[in-house]
PDB file of N, CA and C in Angstrom:
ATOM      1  N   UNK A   1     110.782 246.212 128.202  1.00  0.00           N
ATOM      2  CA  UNK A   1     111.638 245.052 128.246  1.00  0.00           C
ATOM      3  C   UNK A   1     111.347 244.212 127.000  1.00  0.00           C
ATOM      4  N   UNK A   2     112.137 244.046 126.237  1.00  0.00           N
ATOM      5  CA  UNK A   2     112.585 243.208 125.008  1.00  0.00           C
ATOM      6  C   UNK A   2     111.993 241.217 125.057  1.00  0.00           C
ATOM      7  N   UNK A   3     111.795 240.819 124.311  1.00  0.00           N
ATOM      8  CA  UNK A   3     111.496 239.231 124.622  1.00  0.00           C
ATOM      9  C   UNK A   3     112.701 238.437 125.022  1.00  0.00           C
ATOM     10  N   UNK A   4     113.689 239.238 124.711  1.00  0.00           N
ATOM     11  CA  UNK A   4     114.763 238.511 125.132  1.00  0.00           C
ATOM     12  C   UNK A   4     115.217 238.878 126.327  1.00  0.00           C
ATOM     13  N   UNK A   5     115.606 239.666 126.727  1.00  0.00           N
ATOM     14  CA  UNK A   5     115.280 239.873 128.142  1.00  0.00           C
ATOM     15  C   UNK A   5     114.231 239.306 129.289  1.00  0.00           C
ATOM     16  N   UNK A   6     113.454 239.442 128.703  1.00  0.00           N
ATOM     17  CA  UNK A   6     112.053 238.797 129.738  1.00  0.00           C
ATOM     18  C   UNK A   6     112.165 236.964 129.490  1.00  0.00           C
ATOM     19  N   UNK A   7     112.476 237.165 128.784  1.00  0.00           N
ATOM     20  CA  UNK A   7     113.322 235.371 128.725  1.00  0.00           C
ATOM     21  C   UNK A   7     113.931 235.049 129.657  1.00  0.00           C
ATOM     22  N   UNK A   8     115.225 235.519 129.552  1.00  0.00           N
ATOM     23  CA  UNK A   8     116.568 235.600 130.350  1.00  0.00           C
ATOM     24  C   UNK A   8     116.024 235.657 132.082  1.00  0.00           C
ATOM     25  N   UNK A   9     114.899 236.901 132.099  1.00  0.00           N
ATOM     26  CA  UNK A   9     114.941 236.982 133.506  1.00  0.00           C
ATOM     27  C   UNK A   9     113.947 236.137 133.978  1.00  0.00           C
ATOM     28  N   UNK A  10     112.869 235.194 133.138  1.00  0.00           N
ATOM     29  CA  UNK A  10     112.204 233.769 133.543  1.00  0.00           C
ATOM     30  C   UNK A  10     113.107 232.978 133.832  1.00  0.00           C
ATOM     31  N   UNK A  11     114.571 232.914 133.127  1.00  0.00           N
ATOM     32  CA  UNK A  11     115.426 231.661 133.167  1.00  0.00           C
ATOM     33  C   UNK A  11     116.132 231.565 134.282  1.00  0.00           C
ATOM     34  N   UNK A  12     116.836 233.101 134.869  1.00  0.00           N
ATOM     35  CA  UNK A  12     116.943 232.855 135.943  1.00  0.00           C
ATOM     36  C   UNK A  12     116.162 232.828 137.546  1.00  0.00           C
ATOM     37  N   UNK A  13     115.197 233.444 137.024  1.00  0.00           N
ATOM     38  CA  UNK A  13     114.268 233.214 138.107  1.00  0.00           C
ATOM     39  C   UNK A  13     113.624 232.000 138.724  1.00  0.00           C
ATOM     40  N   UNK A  14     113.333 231.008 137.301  1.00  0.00           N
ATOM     41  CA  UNK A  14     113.436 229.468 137.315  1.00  0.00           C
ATOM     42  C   UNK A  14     114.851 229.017 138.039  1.00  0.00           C
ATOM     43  N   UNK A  15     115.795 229.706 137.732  1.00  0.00           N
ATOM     44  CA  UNK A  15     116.836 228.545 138.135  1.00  0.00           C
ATOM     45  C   UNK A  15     117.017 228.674 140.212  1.00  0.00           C
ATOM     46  N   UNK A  16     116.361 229.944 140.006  1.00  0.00           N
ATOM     47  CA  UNK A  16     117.060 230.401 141.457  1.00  0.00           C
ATOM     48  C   UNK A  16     115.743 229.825 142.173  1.00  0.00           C
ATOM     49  N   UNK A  17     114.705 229.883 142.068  1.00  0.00           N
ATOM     50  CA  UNK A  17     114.021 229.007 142.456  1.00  0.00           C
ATOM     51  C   UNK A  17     113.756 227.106 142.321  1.00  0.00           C
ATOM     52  N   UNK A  18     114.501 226.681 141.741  1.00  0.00           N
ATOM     53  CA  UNK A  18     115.117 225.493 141.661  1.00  0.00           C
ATOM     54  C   UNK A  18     116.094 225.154 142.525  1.00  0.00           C
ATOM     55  N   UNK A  19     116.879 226.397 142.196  1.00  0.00           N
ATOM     56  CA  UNK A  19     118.206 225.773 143.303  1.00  0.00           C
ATOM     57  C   UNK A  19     117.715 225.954 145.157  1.00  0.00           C
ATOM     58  N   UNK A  20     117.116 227.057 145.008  1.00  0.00           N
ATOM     59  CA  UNK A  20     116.377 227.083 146.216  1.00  0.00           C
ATOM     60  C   UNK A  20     115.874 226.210 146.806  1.00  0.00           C
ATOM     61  N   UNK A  21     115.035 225.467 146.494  1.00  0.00           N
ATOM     62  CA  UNK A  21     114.344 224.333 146.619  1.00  0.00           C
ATOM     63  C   UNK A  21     115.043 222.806 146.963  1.00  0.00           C
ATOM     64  N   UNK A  22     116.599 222.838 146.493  1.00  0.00           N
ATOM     65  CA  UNK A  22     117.054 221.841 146.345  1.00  0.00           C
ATOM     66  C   UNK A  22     118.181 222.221 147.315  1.00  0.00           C
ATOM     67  N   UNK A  23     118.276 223.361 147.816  1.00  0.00           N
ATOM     68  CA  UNK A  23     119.871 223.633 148.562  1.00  0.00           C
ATOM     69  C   UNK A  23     119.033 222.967 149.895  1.00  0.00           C
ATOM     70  N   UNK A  24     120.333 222.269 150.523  1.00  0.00           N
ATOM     71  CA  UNK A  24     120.176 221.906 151.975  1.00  0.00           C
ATOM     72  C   UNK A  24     119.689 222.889 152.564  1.00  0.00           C
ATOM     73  N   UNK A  25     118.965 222.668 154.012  1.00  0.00           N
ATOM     74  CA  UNK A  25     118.769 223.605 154.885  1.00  0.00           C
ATOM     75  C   UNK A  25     119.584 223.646 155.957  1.00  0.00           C
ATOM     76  N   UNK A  26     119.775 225.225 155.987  1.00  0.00           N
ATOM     77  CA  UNK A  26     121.609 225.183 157.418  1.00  0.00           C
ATOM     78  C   UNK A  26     120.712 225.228 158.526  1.00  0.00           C
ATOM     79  N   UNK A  27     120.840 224.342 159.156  1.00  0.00           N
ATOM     80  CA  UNK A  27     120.730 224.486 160.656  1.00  0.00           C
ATOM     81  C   UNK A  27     121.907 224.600 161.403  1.00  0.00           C
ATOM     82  N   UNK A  28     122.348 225.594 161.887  1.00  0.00           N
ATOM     83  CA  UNK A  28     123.694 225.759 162.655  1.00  0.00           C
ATOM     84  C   UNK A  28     124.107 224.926 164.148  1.00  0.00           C
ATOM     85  N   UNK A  29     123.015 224.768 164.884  1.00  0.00           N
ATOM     86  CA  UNK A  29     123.350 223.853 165.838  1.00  0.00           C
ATOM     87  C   UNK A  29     122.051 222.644 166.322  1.00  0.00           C
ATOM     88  N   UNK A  30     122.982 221.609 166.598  1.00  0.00           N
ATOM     89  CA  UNK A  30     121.495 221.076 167.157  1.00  0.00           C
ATOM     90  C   UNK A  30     121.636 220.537 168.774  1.00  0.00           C
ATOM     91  N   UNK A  31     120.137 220.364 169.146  1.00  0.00           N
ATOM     92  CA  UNK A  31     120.221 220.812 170.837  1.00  0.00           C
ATOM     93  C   UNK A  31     120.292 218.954 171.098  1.00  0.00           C
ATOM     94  N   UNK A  32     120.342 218.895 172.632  1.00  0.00           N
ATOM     95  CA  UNK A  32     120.947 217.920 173.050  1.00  0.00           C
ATOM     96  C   UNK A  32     120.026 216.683 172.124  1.00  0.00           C
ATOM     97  N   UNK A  33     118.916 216.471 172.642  1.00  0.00           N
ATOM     98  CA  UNK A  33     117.837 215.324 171.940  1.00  0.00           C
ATOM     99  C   UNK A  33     118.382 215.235 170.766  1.00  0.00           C
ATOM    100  N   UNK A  34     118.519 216.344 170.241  1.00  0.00           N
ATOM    101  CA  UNK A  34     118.662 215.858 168.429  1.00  0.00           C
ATOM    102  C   UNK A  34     120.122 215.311 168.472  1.00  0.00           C
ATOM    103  N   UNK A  35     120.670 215.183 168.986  1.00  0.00           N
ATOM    104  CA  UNK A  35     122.425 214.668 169.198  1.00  0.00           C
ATOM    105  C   UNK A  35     121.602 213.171 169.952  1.00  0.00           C
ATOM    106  N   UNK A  36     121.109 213.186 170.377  1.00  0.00           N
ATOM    107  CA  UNK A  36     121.014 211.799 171.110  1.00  0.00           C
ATOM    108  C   UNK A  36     120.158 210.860 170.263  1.00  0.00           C
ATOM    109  N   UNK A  37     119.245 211.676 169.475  1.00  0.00           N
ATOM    110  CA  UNK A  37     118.503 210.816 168.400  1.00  0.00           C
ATOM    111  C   UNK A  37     119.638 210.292 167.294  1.00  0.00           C
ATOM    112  N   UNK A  38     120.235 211.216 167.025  1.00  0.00           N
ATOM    113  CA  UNK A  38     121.385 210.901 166.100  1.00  0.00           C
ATOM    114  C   UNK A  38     122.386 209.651 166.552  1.00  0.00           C
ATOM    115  N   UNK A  39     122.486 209.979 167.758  1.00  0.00           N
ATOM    116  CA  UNK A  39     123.236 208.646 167.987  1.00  0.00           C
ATOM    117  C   UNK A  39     122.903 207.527 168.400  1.00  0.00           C
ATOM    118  N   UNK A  40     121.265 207.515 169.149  1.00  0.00           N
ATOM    119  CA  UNK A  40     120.956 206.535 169.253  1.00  0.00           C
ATOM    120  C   UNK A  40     120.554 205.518 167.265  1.00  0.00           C
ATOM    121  N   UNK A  41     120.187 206.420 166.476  1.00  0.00           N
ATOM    122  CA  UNK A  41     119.610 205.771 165.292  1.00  0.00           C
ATOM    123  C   UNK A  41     121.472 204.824 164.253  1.00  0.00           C
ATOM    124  N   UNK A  42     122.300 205.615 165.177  1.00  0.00           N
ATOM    125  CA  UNK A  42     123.591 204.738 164.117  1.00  0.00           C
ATOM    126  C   UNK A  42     123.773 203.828 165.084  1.00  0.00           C
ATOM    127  N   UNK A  43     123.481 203.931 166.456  1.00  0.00           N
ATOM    128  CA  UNK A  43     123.962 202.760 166.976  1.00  0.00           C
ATOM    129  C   UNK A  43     122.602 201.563 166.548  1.00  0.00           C
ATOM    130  N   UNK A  44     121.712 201.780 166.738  1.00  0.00           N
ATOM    131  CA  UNK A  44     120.502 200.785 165.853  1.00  0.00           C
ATOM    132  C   UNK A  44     120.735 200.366 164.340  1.00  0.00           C
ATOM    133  N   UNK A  45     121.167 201.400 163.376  1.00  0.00           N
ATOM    134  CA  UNK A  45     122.163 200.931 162.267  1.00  0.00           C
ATOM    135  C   UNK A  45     123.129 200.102 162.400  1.00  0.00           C
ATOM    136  N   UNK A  46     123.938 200.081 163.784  1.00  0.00           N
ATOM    137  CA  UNK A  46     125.320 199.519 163.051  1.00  0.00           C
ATOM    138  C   UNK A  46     124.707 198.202 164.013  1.00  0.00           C
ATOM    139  N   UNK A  47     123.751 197.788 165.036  1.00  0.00           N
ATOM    140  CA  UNK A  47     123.444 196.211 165.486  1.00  0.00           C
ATOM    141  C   UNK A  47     122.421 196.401 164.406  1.00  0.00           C
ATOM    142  N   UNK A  48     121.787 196.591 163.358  1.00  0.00           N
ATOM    143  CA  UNK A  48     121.089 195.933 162.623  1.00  0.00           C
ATOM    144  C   UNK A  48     122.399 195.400 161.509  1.00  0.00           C
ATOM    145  N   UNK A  49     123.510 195.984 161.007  1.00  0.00           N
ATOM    146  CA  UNK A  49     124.384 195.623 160.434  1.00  0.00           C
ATOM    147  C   UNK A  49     124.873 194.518 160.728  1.00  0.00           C
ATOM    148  N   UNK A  50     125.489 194.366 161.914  1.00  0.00           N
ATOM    149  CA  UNK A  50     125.997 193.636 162.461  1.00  0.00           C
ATOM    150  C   UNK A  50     125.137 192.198 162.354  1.00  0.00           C
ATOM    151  N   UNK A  51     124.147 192.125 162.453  1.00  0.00           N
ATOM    152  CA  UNK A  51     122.964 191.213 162.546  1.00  0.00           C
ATOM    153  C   UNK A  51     122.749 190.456 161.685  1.00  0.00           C
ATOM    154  N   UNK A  52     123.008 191.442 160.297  1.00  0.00           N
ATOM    155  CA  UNK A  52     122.543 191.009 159.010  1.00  0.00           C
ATOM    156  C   UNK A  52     123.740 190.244 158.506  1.00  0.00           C
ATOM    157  N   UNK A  53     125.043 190.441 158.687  1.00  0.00           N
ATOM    158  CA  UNK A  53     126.189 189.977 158.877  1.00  0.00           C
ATOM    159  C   UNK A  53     126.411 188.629 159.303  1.00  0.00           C
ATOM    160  N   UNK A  54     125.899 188.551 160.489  1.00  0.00           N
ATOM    161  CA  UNK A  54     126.312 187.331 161.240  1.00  0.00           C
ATOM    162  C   UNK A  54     124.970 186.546 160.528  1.00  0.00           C
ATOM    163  N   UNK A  55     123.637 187.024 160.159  1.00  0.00           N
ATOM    164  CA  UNK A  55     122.803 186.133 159.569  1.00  0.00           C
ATOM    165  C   UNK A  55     123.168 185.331 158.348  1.00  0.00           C
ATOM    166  N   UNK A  56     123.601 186.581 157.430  1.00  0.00           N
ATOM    167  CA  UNK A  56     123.962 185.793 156.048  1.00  0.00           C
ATOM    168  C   UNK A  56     124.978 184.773 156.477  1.00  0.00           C
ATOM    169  N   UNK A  57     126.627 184.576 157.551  1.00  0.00           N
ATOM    170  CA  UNK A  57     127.266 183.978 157.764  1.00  0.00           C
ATOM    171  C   UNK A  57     126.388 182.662 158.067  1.00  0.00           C
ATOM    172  N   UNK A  58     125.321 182.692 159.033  1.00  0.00           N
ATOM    173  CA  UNK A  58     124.396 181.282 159.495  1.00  0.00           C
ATOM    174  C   UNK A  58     124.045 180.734 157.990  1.00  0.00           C
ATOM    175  N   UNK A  59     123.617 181.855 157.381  1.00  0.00           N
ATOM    176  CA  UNK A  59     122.514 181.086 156.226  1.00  0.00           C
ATOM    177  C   UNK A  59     123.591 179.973 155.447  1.00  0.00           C
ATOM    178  N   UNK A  60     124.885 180.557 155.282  1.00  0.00           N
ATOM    179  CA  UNK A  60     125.749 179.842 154.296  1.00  0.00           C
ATOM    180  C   UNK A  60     126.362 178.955 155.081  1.00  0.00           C
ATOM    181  N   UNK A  61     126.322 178.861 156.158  1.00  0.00           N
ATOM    182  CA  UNK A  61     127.180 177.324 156.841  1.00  0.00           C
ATOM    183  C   UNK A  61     126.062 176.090 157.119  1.00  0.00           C
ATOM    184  N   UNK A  62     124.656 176.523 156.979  1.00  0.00           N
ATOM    185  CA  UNK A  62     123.605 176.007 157.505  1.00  0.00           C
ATOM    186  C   UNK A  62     123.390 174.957 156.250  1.00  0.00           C
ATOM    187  N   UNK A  63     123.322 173.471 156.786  1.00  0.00           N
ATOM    188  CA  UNK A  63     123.262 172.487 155.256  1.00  0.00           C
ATOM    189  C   UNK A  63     121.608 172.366 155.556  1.00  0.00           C
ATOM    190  N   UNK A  64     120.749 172.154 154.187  1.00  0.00           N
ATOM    191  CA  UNK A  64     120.032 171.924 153.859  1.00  0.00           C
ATOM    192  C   UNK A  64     119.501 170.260 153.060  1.00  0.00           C
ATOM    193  N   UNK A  65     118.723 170.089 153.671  1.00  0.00           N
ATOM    194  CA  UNK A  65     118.166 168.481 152.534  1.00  0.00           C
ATOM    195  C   UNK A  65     117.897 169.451 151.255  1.00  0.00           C
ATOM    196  N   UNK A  66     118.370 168.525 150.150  1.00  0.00           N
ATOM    197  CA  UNK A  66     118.212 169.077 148.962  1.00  0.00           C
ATOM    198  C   UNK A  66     116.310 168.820 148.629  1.00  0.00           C
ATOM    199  N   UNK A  67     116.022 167.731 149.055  1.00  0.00           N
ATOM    200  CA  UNK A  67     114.451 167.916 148.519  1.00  0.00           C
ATOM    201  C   UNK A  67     113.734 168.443 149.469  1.00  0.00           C
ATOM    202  N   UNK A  68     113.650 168.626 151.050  1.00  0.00           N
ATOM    203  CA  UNK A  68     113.036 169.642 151.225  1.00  0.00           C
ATOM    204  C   UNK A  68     112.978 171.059 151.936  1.00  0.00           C
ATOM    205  N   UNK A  69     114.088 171.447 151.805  1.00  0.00           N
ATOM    206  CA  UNK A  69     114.950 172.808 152.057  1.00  0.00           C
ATOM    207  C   UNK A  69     114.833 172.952 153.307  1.00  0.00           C
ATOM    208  N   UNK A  70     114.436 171.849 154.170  1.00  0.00           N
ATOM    209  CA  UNK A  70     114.609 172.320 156.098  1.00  0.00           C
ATOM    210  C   UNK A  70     116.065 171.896 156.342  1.00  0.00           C
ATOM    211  N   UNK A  71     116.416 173.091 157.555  1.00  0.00           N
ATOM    212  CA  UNK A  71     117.855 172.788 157.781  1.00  0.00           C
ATOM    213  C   UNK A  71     117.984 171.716 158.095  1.00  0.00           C
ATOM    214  N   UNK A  72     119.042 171.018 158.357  1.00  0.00           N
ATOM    215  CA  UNK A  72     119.740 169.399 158.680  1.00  0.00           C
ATOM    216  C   UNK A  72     120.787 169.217 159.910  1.00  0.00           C
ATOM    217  N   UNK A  73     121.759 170.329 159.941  1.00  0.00           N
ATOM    218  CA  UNK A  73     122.236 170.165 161.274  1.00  0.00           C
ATOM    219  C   UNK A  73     121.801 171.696 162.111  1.00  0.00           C
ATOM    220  N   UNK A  74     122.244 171.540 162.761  1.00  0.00           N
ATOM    221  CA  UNK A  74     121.983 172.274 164.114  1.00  0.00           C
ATOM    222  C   UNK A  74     123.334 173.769 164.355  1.00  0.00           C
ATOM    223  N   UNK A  75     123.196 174.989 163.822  1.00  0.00           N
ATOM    224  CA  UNK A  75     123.842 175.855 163.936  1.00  0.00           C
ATOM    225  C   UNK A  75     122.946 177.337 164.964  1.00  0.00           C
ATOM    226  N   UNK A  76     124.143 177.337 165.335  1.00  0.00           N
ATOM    227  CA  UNK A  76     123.238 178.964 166.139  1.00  0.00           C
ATOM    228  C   UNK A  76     123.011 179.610 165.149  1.00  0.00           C
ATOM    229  N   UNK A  77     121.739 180.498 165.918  1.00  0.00           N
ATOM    230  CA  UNK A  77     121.423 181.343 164.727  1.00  0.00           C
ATOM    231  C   UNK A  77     121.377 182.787 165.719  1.00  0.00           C
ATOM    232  N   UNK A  78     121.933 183.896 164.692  1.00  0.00           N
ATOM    233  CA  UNK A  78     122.463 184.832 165.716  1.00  0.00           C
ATOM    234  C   UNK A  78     121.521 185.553 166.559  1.00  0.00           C
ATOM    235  N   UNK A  79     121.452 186.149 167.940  1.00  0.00           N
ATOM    236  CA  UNK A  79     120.262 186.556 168.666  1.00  0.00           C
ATOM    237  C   UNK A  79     120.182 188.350 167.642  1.00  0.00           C
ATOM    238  N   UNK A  80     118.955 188.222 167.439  1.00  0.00           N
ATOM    239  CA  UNK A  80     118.162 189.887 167.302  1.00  0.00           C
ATOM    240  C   UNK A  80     118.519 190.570 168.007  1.00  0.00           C
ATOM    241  N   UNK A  81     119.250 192.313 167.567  1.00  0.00           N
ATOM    242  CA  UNK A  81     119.489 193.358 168.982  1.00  0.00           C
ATOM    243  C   UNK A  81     117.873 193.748 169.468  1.00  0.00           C
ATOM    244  N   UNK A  82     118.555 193.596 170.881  1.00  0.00           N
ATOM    245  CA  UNK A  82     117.149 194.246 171.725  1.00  0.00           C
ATOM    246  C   UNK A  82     117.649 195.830 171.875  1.00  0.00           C
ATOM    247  N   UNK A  83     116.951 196.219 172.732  1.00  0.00           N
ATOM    248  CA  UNK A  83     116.774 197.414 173.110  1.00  0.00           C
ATOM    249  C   UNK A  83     118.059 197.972 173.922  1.00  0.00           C
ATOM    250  N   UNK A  84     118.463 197.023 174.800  1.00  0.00           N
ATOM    251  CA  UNK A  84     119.937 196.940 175.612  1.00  0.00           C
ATOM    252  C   UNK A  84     121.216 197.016 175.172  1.00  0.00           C
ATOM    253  N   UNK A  85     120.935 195.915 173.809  1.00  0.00           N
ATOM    254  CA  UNK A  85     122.166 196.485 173.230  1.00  0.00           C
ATOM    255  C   UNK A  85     122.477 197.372 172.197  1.00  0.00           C
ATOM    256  N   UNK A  86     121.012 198.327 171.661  1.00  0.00           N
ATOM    257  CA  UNK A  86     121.264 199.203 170.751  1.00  0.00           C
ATOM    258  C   UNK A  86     121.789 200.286 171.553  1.00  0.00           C
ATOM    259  N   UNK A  87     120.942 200.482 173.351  1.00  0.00           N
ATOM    260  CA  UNK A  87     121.642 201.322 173.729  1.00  0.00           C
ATOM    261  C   UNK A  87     123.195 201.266 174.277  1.00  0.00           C
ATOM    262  N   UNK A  88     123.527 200.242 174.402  1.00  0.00           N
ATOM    263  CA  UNK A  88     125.197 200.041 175.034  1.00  0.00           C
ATOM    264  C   UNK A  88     125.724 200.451 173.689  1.00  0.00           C
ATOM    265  N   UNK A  89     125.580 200.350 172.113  1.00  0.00           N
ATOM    266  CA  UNK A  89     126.229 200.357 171.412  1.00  0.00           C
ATOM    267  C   UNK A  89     126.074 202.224 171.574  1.00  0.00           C
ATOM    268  N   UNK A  90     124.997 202.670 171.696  1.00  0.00           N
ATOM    269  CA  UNK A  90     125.064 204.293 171.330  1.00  0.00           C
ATOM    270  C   UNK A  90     125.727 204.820 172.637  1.00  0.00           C
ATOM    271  N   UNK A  91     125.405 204.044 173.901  1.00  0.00           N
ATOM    272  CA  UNK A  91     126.574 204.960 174.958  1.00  0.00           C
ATOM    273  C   UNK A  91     128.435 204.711 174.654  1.00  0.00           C
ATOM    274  N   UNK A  92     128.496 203.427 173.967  1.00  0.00           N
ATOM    275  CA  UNK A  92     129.930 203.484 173.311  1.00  0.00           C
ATOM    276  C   UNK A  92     130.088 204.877 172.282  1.00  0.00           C
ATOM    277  N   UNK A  93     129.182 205.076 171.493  1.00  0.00           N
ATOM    278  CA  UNK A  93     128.913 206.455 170.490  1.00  0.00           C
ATOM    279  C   UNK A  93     129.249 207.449 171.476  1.00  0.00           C
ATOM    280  N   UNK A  94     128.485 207.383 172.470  1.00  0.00           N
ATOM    281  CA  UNK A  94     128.400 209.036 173.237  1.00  0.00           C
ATOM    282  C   UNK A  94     129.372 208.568 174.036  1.00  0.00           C
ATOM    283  N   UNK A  95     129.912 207.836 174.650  1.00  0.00           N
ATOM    284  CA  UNK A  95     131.235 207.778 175.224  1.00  0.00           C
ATOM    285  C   UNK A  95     133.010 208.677 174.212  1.00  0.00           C
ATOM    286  N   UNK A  96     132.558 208.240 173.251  1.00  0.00           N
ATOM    287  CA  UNK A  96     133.325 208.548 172.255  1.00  0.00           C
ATOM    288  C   UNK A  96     133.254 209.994 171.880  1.00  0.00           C
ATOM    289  N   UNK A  97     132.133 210.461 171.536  1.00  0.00           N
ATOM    290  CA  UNK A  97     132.010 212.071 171.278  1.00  0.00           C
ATOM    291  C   UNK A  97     132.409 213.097 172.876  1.00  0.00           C
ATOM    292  N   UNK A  98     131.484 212.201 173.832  1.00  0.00           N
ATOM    293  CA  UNK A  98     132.363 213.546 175.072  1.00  0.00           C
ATOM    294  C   UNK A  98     133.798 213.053 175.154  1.00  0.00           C
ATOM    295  N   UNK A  99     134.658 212.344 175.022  1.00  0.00           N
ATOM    296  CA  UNK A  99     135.963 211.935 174.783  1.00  0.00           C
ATOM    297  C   UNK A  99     136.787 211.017 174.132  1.00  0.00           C
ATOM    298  N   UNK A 100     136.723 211.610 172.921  1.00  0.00           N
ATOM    299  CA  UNK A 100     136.920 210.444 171.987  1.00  0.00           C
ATOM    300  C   UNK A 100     138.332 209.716 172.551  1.00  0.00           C
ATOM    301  N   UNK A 101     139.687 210.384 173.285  1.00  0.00           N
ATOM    302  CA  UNK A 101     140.667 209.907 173.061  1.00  0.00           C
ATOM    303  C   UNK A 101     141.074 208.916 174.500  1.00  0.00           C
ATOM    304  N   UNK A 102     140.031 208.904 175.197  1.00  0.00           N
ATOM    305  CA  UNK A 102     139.848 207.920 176.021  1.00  0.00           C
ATOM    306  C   UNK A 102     138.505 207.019 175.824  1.00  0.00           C
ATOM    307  N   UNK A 103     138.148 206.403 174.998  1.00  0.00           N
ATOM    308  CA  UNK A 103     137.057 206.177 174.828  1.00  0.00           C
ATOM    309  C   UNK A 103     137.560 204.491 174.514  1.00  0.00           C
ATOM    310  N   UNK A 104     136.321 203.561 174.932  1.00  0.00           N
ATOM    311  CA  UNK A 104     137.511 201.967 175.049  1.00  0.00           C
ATOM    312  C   UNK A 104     136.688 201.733 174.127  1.00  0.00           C
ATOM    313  N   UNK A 105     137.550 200.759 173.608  1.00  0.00           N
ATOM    314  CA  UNK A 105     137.156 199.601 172.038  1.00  0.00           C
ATOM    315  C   UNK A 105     136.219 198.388 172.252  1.00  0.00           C
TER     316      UNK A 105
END
């Protein structure tokens, strides 16, 4: 084998082991838990969203004394999701996947 050849077949051997390394891994199905982890973690995403949302809205209606930055009037400030409502938000999720086309808003 020639140097150029033995080149060529480092280069692709590098590459195919690169791409290897970097291709997703197929998992073809996943079993119930892993469907329920999945949906419990977007419904905890979307009340931490939601949260952060309605916070920044408090922060900007909330007046401040200019000299010493404690609030001045009196605004709600939005409640933290508990545990109750990350799960009501993920049984709305899994309500939706076993039937999405009856599934309520």
């Amino acid at each position: 084998m020639n140097d150029i050849q033995k080149q060529m077949q480092d280069f692709f051997t590098n590459m195919t082991e690169t791409m290897t390394r970097s291709a997703p891994k197929f998992k073809p199905n996943k079993n119930g838990y892993e469907i329920r982890t999945k949906v419990l973690e977007i419904a905890k995403d979307m009340e931490q969203f939601e949260y952060s949302v309605k916070f920044a809205g408090w922060e900007q209606t909330v007046k401040r004394d200019p000299e010493t930055g404690e609030v001045t009037n009196i605004v709600t400030l939005p409640d933290v999701p508990n545990a109750e409502q990350v799960l009501a938000t993920a049984q709305k999720f899994y309500d939706f996947i076993n039937n999405p086309l009856s599934a309520k808003k």
